[in-house]
C-alpha atoms as a PDB file:
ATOM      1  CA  UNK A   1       0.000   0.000   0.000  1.00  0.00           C
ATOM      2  CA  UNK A   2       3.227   2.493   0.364  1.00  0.00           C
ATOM      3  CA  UNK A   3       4.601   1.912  -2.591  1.00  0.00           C
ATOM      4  CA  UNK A   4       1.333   2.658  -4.522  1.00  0.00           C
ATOM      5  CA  UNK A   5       2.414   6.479  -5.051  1.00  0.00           C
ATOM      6  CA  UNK A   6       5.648   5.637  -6.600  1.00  0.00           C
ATOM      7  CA  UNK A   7       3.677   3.406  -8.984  1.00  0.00           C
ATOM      8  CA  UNK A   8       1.081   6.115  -9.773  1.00  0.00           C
ATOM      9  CA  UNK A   9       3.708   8.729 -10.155  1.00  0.00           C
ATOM     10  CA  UNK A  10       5.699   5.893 -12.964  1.00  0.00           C
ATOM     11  CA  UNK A  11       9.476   5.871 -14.333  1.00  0.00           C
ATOM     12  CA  UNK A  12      11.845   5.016 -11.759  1.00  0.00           C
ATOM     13  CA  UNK A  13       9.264   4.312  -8.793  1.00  0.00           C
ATOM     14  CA  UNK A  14       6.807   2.125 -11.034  1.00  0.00           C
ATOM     15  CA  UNK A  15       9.766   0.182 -11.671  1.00  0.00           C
ATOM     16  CA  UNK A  16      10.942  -0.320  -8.298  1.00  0.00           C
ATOM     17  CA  UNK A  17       7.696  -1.251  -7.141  1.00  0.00           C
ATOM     18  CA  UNK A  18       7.400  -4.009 -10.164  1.00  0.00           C
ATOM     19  CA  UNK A  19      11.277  -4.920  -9.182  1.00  0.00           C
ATOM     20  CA  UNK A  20      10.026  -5.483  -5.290  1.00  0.00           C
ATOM     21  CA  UNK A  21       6.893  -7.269  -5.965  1.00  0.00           C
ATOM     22  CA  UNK A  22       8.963  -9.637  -8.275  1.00  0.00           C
ATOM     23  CA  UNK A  23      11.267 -10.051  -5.238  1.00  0.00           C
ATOM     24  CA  UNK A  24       9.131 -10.739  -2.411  1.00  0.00           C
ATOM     25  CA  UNK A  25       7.266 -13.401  -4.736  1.00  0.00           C
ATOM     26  CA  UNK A  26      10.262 -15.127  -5.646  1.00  0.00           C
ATOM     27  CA  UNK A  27      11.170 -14.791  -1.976  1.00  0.00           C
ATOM     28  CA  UNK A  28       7.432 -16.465  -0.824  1.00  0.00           C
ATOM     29  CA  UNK A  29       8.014 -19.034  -3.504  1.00  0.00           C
ATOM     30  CA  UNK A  30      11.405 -20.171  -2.195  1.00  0.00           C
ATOM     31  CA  UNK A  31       9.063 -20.965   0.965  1.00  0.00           C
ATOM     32  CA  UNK A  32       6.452 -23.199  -0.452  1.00  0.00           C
ATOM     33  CA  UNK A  33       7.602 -24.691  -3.437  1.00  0.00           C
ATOM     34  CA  UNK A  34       6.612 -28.416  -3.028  1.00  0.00           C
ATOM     35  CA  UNK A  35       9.709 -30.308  -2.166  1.00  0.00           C
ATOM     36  CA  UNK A  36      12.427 -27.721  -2.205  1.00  0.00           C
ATOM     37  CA  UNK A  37      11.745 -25.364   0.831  1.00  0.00           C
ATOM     38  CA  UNK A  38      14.693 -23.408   0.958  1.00  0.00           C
ATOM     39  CA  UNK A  39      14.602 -21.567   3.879  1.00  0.00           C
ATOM     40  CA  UNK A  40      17.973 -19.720   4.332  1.00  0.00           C
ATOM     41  CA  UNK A  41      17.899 -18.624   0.673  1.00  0.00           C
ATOM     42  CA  UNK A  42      14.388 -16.824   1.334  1.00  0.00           C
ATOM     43  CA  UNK A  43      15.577 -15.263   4.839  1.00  0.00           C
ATOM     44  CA  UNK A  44      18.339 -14.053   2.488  1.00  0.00           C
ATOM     45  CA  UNK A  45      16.158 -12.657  -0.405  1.00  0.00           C
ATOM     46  CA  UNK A  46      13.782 -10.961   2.533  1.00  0.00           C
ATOM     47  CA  UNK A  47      16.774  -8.987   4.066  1.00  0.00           C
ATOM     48  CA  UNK A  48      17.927  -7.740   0.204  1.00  0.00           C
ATOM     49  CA  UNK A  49      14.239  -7.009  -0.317  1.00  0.00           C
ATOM     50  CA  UNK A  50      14.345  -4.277   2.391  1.00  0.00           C
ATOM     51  CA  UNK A  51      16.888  -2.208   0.144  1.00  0.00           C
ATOM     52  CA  UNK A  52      14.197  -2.263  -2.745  1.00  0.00           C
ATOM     53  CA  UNK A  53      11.129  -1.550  -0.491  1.00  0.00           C
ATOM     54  CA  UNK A  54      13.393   1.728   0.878  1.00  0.00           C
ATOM     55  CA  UNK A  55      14.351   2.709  -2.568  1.00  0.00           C
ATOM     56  CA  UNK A  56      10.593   2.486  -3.117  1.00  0.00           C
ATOM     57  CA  UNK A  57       9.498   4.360  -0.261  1.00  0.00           C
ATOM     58  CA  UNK A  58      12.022   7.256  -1.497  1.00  0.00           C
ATOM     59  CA  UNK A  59      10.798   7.047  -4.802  1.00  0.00           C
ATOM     60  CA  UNK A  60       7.089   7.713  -3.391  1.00  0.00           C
ATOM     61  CA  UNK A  61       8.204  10.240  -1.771  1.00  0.00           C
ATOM     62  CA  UNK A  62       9.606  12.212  -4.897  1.00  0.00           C
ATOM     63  CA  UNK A  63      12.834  11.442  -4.559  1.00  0.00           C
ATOM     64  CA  UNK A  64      14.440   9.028  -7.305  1.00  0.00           C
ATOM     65  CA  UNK A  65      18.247  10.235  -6.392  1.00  0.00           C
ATOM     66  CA  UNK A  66      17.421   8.714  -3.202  1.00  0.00           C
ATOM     67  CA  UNK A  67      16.062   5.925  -4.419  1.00  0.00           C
ATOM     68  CA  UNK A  68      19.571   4.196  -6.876  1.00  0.00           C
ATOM     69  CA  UNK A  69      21.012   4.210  -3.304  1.00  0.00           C
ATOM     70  CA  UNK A  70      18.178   1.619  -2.052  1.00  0.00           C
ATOM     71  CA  UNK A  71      18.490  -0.612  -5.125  1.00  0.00           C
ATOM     72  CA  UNK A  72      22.485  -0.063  -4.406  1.00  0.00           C
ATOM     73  CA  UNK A  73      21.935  -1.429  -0.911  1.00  0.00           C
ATOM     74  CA  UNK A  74      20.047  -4.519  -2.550  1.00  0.00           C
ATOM     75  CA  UNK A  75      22.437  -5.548  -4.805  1.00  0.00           C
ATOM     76  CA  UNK A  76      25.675  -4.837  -2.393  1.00  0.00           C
ATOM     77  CA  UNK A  77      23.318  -6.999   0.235  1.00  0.00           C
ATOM     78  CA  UNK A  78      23.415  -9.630  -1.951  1.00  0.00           C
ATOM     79  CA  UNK A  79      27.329  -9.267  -2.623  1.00  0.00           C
ATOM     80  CA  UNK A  80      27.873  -9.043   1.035  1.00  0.00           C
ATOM     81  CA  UNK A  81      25.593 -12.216   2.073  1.00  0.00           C
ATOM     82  CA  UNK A  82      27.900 -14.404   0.376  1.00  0.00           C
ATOM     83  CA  UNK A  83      30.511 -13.521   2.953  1.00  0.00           C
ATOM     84  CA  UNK A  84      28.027 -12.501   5.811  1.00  0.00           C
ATOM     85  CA  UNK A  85      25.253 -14.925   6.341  1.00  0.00           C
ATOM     86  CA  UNK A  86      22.147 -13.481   6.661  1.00  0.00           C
ATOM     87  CA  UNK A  87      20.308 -17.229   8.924  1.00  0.00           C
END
């Protein structure tokens, strides 16, 4: 429901808020596909998927500068979890 401004107001914040839904149903998917639960991998994409929903939020909020350092934040969360466990 916060992120529906940034999709209203398109560009950058329609496609972060495409970008996060993507995430967080890839995330819910690692969770119940039949057979392969992977739960470490979803904590994992659920932590990342905090940088997007901030860069969303800023995007909302009219500010898409703002925003490049959220999806920054996702992708070096990613980098870093290889290193840093997130579970």
């Amino acid at each position: 429901m916060y992120g529906i401004p940034a999709l209203t107001g398109g560009g950058i914040g329609a496609a972060l808020y495409l970008g996060f839904l993507a995430w967080v149903g890839y995330a819910v998917w690692l969770l119940v596909r039949p057979g392969r639960v992977n739960f470490p991998r979803a904590v994992v994409s659920f932590i990342a998927g905090i940088s997007l929903l901030d860069g969303l939020l800023m995007a909302g909020a009219g500010r898409p500068d703002a925003a490049a350092w959220g999806v920054a934040g996702f992708g070096l969360t990613l980098v870093l979890q290889r290193y840093v466990r997130g579970t």
